[in-house]
PDB file of N, CA and C in Angstrom:
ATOM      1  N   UNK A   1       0.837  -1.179   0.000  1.00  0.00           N
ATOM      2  CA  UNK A   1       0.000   0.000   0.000  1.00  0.00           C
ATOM      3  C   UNK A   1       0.886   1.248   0.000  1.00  0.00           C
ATOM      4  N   UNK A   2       0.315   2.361  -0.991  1.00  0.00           N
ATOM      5  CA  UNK A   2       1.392   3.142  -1.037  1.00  0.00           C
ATOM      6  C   UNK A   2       0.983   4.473   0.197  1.00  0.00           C
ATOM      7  N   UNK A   3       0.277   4.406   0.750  1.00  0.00           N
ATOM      8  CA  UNK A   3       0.479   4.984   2.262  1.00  0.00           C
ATOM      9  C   UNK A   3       0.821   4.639   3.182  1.00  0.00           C
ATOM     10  N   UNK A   4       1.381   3.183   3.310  1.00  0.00           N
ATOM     11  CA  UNK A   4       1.975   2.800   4.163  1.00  0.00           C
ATOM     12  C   UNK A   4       3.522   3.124   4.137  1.00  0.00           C
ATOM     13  N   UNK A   5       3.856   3.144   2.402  1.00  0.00           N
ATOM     14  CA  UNK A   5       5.397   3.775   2.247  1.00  0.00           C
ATOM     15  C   UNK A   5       5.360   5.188   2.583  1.00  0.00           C
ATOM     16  N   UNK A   6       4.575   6.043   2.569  1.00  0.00           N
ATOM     17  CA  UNK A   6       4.377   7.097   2.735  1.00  0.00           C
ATOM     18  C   UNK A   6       4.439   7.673   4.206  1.00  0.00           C
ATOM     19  N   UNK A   7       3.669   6.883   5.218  1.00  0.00           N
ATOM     20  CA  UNK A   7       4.334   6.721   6.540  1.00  0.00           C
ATOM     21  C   UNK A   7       5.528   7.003   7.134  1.00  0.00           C
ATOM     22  N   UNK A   8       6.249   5.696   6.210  1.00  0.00           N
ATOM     23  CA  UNK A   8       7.750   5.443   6.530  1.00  0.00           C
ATOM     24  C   UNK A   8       8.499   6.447   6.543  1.00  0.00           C
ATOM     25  N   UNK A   9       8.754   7.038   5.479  1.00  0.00           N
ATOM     26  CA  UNK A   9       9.459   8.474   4.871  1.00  0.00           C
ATOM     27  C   UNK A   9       8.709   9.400   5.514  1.00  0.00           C
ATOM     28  N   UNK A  10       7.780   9.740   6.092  1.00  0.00           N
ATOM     29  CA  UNK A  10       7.109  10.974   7.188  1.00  0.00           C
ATOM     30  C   UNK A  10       8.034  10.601   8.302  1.00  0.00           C
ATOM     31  N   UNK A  11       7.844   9.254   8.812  1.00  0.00           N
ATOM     32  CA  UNK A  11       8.461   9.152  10.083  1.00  0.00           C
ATOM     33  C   UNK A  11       9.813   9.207  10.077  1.00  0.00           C
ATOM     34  N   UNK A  12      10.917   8.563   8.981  1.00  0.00           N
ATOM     35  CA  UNK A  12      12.318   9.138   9.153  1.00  0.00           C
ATOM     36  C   UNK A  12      12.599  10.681   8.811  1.00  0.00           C
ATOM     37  N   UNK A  13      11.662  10.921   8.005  1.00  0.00           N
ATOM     38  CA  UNK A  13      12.028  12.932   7.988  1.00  0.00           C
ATOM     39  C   UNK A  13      12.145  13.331   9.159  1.00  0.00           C
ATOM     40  N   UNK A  14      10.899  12.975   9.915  1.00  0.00           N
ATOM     41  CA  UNK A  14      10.655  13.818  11.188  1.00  0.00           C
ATOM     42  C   UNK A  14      11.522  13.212  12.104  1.00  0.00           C
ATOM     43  N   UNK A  15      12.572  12.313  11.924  1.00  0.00           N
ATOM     44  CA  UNK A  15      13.343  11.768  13.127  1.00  0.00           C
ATOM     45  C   UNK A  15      14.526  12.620  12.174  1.00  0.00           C
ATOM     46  N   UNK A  16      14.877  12.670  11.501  1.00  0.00           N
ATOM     47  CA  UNK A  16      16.514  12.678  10.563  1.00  0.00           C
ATOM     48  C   UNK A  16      16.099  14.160  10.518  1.00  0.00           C
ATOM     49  N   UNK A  17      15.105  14.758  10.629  1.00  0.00           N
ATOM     50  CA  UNK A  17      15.146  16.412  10.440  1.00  0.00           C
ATOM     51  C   UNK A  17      15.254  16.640   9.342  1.00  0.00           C
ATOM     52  N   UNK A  18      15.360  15.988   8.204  1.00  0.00           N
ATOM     53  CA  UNK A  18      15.304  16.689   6.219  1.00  0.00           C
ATOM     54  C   UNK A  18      14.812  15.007   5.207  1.00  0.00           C
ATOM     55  N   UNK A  19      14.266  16.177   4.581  1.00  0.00           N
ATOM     56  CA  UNK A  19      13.849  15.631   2.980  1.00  0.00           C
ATOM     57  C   UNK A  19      14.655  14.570   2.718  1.00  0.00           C
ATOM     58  N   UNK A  20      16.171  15.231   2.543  1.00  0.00           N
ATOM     59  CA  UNK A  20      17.174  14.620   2.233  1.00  0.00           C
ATOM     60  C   UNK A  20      17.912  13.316   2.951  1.00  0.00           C
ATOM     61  N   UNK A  21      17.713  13.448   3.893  1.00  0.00           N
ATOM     62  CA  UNK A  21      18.174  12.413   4.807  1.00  0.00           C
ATOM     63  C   UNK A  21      17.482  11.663   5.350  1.00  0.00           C
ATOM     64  N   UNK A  22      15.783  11.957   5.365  1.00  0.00           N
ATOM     65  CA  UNK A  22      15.237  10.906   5.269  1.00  0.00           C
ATOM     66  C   UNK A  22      15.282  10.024   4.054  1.00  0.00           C
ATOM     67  N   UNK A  23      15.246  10.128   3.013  1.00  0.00           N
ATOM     68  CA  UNK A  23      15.049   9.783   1.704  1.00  0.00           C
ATOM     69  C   UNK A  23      16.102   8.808   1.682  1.00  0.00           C
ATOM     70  N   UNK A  24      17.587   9.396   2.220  1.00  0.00           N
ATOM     71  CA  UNK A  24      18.302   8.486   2.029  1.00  0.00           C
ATOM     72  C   UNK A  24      18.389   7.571   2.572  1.00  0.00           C
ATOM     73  N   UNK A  25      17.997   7.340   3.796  1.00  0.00           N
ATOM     74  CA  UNK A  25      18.274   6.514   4.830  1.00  0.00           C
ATOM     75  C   UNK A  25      16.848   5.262   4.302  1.00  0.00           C
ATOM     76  N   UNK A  26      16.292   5.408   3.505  1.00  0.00           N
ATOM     77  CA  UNK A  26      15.293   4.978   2.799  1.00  0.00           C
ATOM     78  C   UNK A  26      15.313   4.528   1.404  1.00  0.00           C
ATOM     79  N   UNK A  27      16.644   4.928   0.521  1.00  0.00           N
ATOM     80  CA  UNK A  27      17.300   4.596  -0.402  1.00  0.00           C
ATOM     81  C   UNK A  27      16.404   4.977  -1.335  1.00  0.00           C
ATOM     82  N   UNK A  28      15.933   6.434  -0.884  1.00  0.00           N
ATOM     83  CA  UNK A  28      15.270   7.188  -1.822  1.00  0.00           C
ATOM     84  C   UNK A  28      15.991   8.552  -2.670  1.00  0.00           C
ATOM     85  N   UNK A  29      15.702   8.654  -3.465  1.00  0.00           N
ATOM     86  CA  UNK A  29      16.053  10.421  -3.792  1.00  0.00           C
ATOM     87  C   UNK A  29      15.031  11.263  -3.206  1.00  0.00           C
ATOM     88  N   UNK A  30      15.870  12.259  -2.804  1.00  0.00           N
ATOM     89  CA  UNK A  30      14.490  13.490  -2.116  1.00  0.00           C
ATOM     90  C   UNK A  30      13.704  13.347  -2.875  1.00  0.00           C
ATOM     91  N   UNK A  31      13.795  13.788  -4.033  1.00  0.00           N
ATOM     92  CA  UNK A  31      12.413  14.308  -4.845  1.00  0.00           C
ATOM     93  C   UNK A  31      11.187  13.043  -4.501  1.00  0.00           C
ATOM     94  N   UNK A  32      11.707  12.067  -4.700  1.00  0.00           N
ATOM     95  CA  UNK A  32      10.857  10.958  -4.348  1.00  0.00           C
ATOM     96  C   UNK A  32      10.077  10.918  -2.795  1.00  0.00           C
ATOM     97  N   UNK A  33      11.022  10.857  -1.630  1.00  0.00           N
ATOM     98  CA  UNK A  33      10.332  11.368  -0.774  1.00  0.00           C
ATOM     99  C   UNK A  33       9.578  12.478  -0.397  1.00  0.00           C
ATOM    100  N   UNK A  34       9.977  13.481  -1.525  1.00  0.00           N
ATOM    101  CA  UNK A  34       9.211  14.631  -0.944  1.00  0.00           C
ATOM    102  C   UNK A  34       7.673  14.690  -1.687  1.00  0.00           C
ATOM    103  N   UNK A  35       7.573  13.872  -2.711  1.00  0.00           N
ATOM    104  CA  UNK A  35       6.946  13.150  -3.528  1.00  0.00           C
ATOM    105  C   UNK A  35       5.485  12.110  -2.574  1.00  0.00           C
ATOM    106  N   UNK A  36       6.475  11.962  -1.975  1.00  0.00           N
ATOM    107  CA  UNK A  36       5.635  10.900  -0.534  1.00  0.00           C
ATOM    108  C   UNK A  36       5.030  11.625   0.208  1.00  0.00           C
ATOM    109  N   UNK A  37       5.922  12.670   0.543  1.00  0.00           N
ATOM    110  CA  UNK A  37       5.299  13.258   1.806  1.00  0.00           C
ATOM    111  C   UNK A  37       3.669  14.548   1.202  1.00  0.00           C
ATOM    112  N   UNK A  38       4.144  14.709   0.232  1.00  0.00           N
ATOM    113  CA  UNK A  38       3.074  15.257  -0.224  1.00  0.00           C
ATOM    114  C   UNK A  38       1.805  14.661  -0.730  1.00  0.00           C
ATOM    115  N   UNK A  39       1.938  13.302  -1.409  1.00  0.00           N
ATOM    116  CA  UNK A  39       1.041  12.516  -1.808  1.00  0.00           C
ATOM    117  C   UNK A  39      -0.222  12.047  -0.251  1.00  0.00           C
ATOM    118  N   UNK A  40       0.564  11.990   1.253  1.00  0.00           N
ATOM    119  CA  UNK A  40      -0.073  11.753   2.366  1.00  0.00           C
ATOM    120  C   UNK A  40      -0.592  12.821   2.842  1.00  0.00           C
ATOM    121  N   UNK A  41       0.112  14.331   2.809  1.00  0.00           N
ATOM    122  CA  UNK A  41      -0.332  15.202   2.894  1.00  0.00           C
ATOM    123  C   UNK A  41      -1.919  15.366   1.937  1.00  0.00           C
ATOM    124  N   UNK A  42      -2.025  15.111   1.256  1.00  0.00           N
ATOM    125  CA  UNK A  42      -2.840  15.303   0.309  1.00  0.00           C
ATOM    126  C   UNK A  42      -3.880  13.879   0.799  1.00  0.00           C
ATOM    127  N   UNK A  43      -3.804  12.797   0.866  1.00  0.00           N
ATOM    128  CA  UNK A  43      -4.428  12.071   1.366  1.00  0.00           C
ATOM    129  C   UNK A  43      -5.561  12.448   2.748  1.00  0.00           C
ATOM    130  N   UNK A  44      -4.368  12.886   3.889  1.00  0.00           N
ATOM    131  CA  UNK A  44      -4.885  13.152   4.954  1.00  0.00           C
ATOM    132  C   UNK A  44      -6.020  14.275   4.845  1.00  0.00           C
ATOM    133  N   UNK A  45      -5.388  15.325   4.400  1.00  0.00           N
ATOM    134  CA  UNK A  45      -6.183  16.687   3.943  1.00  0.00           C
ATOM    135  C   UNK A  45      -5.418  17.566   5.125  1.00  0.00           C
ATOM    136  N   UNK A  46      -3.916  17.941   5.362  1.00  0.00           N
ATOM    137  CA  UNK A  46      -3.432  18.431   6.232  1.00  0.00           C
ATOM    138  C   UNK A  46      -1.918  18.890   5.796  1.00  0.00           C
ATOM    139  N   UNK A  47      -1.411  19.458   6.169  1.00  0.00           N
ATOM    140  CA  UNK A  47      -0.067  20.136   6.000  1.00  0.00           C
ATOM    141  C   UNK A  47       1.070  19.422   7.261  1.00  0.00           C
ATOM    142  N   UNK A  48       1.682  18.915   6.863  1.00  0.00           N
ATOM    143  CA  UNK A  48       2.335  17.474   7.979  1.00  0.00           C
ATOM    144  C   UNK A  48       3.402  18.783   8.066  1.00  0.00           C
ATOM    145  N   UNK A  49       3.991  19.328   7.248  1.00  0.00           N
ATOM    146  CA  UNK A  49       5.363  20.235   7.478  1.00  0.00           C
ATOM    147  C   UNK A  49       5.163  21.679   6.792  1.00  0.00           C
ATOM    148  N   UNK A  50       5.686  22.845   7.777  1.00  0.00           N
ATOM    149  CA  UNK A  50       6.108  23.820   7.500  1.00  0.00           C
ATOM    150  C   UNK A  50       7.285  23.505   6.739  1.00  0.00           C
ATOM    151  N   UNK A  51       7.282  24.243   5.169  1.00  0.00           N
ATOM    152  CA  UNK A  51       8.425  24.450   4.813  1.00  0.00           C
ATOM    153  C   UNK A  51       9.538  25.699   4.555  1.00  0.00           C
ATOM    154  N   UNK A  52      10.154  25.532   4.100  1.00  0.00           N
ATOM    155  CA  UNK A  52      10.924  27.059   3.555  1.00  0.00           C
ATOM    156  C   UNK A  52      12.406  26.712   3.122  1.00  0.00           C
ATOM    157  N   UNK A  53      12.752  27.769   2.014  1.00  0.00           N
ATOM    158  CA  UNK A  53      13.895  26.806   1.405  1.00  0.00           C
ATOM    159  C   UNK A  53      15.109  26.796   2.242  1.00  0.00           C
ATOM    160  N   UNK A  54      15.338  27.281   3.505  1.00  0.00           N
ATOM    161  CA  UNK A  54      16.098  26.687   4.035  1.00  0.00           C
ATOM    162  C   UNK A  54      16.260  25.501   5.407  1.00  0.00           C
ATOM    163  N   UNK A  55      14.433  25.381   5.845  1.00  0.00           N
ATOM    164  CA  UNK A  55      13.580  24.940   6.967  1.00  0.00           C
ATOM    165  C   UNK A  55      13.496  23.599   6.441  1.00  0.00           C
ATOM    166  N   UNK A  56      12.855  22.799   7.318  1.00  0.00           N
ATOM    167  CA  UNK A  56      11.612  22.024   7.229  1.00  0.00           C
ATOM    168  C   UNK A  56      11.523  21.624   9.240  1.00  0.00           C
ATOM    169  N   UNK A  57       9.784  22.165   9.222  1.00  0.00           N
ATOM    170  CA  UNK A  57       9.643  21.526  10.464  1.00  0.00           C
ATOM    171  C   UNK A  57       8.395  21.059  10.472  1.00  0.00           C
ATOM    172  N   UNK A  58       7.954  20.122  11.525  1.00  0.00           N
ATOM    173  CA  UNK A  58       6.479  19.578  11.323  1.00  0.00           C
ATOM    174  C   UNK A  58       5.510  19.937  12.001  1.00  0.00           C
ATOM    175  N   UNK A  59       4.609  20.228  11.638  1.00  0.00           N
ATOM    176  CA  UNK A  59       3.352  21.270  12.148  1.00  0.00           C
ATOM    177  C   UNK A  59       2.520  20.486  13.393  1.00  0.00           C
ATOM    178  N   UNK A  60       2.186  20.935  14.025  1.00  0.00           N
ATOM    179  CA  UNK A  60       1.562  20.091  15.414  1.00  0.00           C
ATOM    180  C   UNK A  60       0.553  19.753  15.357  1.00  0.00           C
TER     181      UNK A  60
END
């Protein structure tokens, strides 16, 4: 199920603190995870992360 991958990559962002390093640690390319994280975002109907191009934090 592809919200269950979508999960995954929410939950190492928000532990690893970036796009990027979650993704990798997931043997993803960002774009792909960020890809994820938006596809659940969009699922849920909610904004999981504040972004900004030098930020990312997760909204409460």
């Amino acid at each position: 199920m592809q919200y269950i991958e979508s999960l995954r990559v929410f939950t190492r962002v928000v532990e690893l603190g970036s796009i990027t390093s979650g993704g990798r640690d997931l043997r993803l390319t960002p774009a792909v995870a960020s890809k994820r994280i938006k596809e659940l975002e969009k699922h849920l109907g909610v904004r999981l992360f504040n972004r900004t191009t030098r930020s990312l934090t997760s909204t409460e």
